[in-house]
Protein backbone atom coordinates (compact mmCIF):
# COMPACT_ATOMS: atom_id res chain seq x y z
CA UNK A 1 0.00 0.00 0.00
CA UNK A 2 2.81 2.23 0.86
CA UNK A 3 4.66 1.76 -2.30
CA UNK A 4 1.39 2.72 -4.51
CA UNK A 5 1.17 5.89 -2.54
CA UNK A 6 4.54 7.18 -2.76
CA UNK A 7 4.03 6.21 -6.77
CA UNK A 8 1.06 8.11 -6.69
CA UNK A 9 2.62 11.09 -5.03
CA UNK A 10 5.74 11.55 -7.18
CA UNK A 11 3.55 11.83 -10.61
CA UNK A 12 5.34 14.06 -13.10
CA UNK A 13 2.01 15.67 -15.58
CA UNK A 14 2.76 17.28 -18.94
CA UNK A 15 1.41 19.74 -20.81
CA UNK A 16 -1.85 18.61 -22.85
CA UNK A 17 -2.28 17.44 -26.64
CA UNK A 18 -5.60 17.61 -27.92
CA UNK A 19 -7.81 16.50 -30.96
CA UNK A 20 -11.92 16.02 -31.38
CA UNK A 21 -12.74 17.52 -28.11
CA UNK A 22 -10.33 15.08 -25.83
CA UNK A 23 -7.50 16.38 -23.89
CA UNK A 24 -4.86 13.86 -22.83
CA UNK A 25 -1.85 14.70 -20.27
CA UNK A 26 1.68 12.36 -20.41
CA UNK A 27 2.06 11.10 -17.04
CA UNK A 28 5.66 9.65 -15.31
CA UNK A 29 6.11 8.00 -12.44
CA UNK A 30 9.38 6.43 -10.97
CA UNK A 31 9.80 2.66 -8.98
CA UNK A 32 11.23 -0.98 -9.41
CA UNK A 33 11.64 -2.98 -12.60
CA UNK A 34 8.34 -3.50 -14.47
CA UNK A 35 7.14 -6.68 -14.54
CA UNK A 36 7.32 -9.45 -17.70
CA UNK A 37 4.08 -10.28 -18.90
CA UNK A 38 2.14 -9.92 -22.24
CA UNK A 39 -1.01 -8.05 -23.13
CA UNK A 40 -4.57 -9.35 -24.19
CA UNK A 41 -3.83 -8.69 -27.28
CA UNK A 42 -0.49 -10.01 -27.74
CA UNK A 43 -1.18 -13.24 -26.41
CA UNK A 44 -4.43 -13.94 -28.82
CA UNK A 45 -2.22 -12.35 -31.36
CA UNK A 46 0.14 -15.05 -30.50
CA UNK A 47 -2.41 -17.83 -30.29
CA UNK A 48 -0.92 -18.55 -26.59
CA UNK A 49 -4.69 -17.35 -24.71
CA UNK A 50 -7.82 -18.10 -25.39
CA UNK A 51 -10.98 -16.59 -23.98
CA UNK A 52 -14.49 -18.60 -24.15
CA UNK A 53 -17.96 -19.10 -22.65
CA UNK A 54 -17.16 -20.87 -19.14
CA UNK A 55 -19.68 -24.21 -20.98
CA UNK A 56 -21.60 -24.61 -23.78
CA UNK A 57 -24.57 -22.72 -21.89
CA UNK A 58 -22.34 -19.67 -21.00
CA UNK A 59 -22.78 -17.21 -18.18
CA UNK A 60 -23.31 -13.89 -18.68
CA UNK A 61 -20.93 -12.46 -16.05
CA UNK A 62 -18.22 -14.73 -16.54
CA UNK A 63 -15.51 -16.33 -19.20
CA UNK A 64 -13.13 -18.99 -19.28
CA UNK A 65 -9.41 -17.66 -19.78
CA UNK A 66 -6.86 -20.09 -20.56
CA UNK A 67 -3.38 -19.20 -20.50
CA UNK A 68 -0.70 -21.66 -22.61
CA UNK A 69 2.12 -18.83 -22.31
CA UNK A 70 4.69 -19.51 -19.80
CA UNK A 71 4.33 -15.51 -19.17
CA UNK A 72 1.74 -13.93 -17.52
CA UNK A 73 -1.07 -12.08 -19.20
CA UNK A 74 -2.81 -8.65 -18.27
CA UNK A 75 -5.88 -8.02 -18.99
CA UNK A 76 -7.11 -4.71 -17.91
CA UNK A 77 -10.39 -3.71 -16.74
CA UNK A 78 -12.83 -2.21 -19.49
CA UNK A 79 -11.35 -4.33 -22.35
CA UNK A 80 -13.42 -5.58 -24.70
CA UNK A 81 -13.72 -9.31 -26.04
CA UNK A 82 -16.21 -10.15 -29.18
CA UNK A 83 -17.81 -13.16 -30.17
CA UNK A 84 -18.77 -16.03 -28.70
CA UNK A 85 -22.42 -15.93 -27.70
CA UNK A 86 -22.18 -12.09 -26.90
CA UNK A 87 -19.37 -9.26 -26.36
CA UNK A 88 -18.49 -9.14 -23.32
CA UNK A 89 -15.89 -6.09 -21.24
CA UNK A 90 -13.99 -6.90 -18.12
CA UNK A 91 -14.41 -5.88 -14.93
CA UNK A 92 -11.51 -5.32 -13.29
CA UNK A 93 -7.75 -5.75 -14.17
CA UNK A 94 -6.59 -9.30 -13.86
CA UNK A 95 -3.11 -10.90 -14.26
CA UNK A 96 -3.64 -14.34 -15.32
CA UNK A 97 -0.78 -16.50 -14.18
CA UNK A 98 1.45 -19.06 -16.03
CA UNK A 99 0.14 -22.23 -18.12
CA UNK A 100 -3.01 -21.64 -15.92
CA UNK A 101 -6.71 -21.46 -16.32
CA UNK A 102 -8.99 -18.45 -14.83
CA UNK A 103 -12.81 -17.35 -14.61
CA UNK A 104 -12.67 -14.00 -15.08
CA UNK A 105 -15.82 -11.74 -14.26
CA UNK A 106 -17.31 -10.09 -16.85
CA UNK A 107 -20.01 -7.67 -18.45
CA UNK A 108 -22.06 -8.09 -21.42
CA UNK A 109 -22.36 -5.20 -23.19
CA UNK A 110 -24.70 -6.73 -26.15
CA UNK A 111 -28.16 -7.03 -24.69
CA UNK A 112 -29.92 -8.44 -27.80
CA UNK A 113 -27.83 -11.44 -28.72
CA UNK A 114 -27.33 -14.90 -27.10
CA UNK A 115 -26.09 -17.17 -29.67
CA UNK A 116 -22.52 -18.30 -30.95
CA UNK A 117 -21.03 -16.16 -33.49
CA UNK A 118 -17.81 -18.00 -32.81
CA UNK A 119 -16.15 -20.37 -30.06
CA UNK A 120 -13.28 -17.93 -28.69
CA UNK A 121 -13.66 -14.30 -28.52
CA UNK A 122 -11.86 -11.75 -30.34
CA UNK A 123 -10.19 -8.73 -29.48
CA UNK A 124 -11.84 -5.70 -31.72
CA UNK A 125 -9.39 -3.00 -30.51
CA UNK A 126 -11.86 -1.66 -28.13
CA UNK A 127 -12.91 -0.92 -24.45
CA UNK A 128 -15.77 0.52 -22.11
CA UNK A 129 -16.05 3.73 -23.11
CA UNK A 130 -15.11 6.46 -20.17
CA UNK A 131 -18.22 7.04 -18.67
CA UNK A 132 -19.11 3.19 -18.51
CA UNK A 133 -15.86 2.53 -17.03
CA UNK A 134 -16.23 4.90 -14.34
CA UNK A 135 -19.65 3.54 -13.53
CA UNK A 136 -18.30 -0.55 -13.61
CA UNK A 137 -15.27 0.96 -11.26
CA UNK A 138 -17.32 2.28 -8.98
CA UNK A 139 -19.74 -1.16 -8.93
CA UNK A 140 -16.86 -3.78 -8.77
CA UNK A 141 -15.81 -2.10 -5.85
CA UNK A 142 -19.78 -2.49 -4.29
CA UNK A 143 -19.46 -6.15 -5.39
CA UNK A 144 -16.17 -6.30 -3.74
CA UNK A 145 -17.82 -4.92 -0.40
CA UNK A 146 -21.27 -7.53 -0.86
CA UNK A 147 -19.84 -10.40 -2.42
CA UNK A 148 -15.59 -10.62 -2.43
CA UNK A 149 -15.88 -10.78 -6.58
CA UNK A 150 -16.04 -7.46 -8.78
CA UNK A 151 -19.27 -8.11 -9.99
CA UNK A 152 -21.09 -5.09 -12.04
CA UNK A 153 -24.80 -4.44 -11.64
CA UNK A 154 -25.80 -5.49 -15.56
CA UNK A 155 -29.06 -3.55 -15.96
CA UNK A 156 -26.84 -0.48 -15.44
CA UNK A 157 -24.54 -1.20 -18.02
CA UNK A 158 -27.41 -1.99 -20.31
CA UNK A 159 -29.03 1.15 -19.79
CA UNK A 160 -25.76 2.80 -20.09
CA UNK A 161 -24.65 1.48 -23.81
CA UNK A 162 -28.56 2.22 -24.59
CA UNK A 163 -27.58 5.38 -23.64
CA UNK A 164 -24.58 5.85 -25.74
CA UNK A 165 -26.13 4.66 -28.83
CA UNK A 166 -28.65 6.75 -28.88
CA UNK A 167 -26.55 9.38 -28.28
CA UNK A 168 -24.44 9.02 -30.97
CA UNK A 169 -27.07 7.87 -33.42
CA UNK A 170 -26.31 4.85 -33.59
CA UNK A 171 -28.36 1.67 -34.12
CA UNK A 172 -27.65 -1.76 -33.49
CA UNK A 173 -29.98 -5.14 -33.57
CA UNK A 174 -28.53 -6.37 -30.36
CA UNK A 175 -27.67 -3.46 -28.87
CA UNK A 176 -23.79 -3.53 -29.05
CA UNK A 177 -21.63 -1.34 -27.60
CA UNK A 178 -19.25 -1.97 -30.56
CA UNK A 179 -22.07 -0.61 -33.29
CA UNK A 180 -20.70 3.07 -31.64
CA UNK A 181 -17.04 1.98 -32.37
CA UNK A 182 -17.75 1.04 -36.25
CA UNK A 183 -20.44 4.31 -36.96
CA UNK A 184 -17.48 6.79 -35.53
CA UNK A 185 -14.49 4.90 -36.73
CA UNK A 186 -12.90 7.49 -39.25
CA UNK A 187 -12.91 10.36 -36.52
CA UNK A 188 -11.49 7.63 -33.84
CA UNK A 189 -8.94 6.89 -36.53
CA UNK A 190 -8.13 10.40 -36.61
CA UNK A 191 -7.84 11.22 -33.07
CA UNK A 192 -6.10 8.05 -32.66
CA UNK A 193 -3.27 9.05 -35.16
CA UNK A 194 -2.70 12.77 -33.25
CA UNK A 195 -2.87 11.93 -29.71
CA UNK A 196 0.60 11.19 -28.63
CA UNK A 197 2.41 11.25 -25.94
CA UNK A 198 6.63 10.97 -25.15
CA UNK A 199 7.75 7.05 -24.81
CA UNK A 200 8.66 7.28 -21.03
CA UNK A 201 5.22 8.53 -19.89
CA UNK A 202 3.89 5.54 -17.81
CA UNK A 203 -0.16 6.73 -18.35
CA UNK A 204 -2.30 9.50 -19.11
CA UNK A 205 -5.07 11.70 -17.58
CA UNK A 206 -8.19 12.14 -20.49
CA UNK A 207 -10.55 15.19 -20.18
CA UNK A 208 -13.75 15.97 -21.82
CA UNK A 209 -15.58 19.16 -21.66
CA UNK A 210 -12.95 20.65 -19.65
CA UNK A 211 -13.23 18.41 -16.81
CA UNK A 212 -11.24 15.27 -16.14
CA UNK A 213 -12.68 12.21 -17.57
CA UNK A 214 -10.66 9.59 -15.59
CA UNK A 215 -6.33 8.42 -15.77
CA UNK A 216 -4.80 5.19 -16.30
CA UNK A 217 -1.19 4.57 -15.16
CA UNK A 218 1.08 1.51 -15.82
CA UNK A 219 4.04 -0.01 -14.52
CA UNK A 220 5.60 -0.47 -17.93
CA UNK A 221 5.51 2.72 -20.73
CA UNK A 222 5.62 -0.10 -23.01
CA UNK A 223 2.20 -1.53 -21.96
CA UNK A 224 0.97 2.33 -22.38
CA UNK A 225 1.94 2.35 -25.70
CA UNK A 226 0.26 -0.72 -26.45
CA UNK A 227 -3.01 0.19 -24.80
CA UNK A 228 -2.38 3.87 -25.25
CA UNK A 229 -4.73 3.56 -28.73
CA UNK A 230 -7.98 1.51 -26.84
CA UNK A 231 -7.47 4.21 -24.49
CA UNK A 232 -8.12 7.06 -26.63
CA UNK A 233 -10.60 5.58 -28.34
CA UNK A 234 -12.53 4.68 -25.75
CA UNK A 235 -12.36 8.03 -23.85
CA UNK A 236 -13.08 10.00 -27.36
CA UNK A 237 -16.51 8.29 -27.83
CA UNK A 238 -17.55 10.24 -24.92
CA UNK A 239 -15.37 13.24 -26.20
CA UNK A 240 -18.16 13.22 -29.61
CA UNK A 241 -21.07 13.45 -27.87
CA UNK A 242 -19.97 17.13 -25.82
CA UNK A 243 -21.01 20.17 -28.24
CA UNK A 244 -19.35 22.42 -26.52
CA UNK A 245 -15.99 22.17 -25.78
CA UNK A 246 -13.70 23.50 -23.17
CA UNK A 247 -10.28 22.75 -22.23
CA UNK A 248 -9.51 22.35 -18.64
CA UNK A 249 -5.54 24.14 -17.65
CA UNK A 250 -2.67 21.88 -16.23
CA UNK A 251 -3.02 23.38 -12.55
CA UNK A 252 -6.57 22.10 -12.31
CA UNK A 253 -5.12 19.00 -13.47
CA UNK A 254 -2.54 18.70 -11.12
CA UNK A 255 -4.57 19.71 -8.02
CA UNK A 256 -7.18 17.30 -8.75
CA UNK A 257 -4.17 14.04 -8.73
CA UNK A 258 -2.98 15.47 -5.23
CA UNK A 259 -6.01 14.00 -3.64
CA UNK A 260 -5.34 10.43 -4.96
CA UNK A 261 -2.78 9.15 -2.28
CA UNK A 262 -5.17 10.24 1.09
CA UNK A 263 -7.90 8.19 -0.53
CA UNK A 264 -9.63 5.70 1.56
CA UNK A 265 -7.96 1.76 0.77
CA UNK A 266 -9.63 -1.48 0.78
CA UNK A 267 -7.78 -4.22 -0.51
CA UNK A 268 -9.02 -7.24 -2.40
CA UNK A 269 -7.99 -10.54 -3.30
CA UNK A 270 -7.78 -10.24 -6.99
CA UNK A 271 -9.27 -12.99 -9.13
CA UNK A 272 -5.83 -13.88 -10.79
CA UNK A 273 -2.88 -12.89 -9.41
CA UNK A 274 -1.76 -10.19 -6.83
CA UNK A 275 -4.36 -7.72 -5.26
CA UNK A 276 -7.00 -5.19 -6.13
CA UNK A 277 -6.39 -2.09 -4.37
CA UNK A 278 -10.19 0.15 -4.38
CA UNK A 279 -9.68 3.63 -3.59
CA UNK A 280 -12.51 6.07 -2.72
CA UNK A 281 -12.94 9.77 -1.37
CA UNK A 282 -14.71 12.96 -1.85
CA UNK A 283 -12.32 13.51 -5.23
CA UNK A 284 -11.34 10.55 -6.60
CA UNK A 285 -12.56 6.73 -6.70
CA UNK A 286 -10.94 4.01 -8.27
CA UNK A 287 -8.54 0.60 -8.73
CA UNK A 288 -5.10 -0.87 -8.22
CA UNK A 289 -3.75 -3.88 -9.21
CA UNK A 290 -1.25 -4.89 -7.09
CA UNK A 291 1.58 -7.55 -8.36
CA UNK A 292 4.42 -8.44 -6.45
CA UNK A 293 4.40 -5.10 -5.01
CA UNK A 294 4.41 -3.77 -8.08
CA UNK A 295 1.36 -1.20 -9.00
CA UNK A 296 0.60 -3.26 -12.36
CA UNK A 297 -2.06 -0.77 -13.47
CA UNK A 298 -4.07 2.10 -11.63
CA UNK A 299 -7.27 3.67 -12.84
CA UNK A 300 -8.89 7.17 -11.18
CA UNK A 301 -11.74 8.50 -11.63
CA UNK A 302 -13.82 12.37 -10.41
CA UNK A 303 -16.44 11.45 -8.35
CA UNK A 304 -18.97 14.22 -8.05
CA UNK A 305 -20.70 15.38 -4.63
CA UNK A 306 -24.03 13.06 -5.29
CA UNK A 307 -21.84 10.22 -5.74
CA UNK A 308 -19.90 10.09 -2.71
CA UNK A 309 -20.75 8.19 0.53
CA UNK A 310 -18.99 8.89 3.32
């Protein structure tokens, strides 16, 4: 615990880039050795992990992960896997161990189908978009606190993506999330291409509508770099739908991050390995996970006044 505040405490921000409406701030932070493992999408890439229903029934709010890798495999939370007998998104970062097996606990995030499209899911390059995220962070902690599992309260979600589609237009025959993804894919191609940030930063803070949108930090800038481009996509959906937009200044930025290491901490067995760190106050709410001592991956989030409970 003491080694993810001190991280938290010594970030370096830099100055903004910006494109379609989404500010996005380099972030460094110093400690140990990162650790070796390999991505979601490097290890289907690699044909080493596969990801399918738990049985031939399926469950809706979990999959099967099997690791054949002798390297671990991170999957973070919001990621989203297609296929199968509907697209599912994670629920909390996970680091699968070793030539291992793993339910993982999951969201579905395509209401209208239940039906194989294929036996292993996909990767299609996408995640939770940033306001769903903040809302599945905020209930895998709840289902933390009721149930030891980061469970996600699925009619939320639902409503959520419902939400999202019709904000953006978009219409899909079984409501999935991804239809937003495919109808905006030029302009998240374009963002994509002019956000960038320097190849030490370890993570980034978005913001949208001159407020910050959320931050994701990593122990390796290479695994930023990887995920650096779901990221942005993800946090630009909800970057489309603001007409008017503001920037917010560096300062405001900066103030905000200061309140993440006095935070409340509860920690949490993780599903897979190491533990998940939840992190709550008046300013900020969010996740840790926790490897070896090592602060694998951190995502914050603003929590407005209605939100917090004391």
């Amino acid at each position: 615990m003491n080694v993810l505040m001190n991280r938290l405490r010594g970030l370096e921000l830099l100055d903004p880039v910006e494109s379609g409406g989404l500010q996005v701030f380099g972030l460094r932070w110093s400690g140990d050795a990162p650790l070796e493992y390999l991505t979601l999408d490097d290890a289907l890439e690699a044909k080493v992990l596969t990801v399918t229903e738990v049985n031939e029934g399926g469950s809706v709010p979990t999959l099967l992960v099997n690791n054949e890798s002798d390297q671990m495999v991170f999957l973070m939370a919001g990621e989203q896997l297609i296929g199968a007998k509907q697209n599912r998104v994670l629920n909390a970062s996970i680091m699968v161990k070793p030539r291992s097996k793993l339910v993982v606990p999951v969201s579905c995030v395509e209401r209208g189908r239940w039906g194989y499209r294929s036996r292993p899911f996909s990767s299609s390059g996408s995640a939770s978009h940033g306001t769903l995220r903040r809302m599945m962070s905020r209930q895998a902690h709840q289902g933390y606190r009721a149930h030891r599992t980061p469970s996600s309260q699925q009619g939320q979600v639902w409503c959520q993506i419902s939400e999202k589609l019709g904000q953006l237009g978009s219409v899909s025959p079984s409501d999935a999330l991804e239809q937003v993804y495919e109808d905006h894919r030029e302009r998240l191609e374009t963002v994509t291409r002019e956000v960038r940030v320097p190849d030490d930063c370890n993570g980034v803070v978005f913001a949208v509508g001159g407020r910050v949108a959320g931050v994701d930090l990593f122990d390796n800038p290479k695994t930023l770099s990887k995920l650096l481009p779901k990221l942005v996509r993800a946090y630009a959906i909800d970057a489309i739908a603001v007409k008017d937009a503001k920037n917010i200044d560096r300062d405001a930025v900066t103030a905000w991050l200061e309140t993440a290491p006095s935070a409340n901490a509860e920690t949490y067995d993780s599903p897979g390995l190491g533990s998940d760190v939840r992190l709550e106050s008046k300013q900020v709410a969010g996740a840790a996970l926790v490897v070896d001592d090592r602060p694998v991956h951190v995502e914050l989030f603003p929590v407005d006044s209605s939100e917090h409970k004391a």
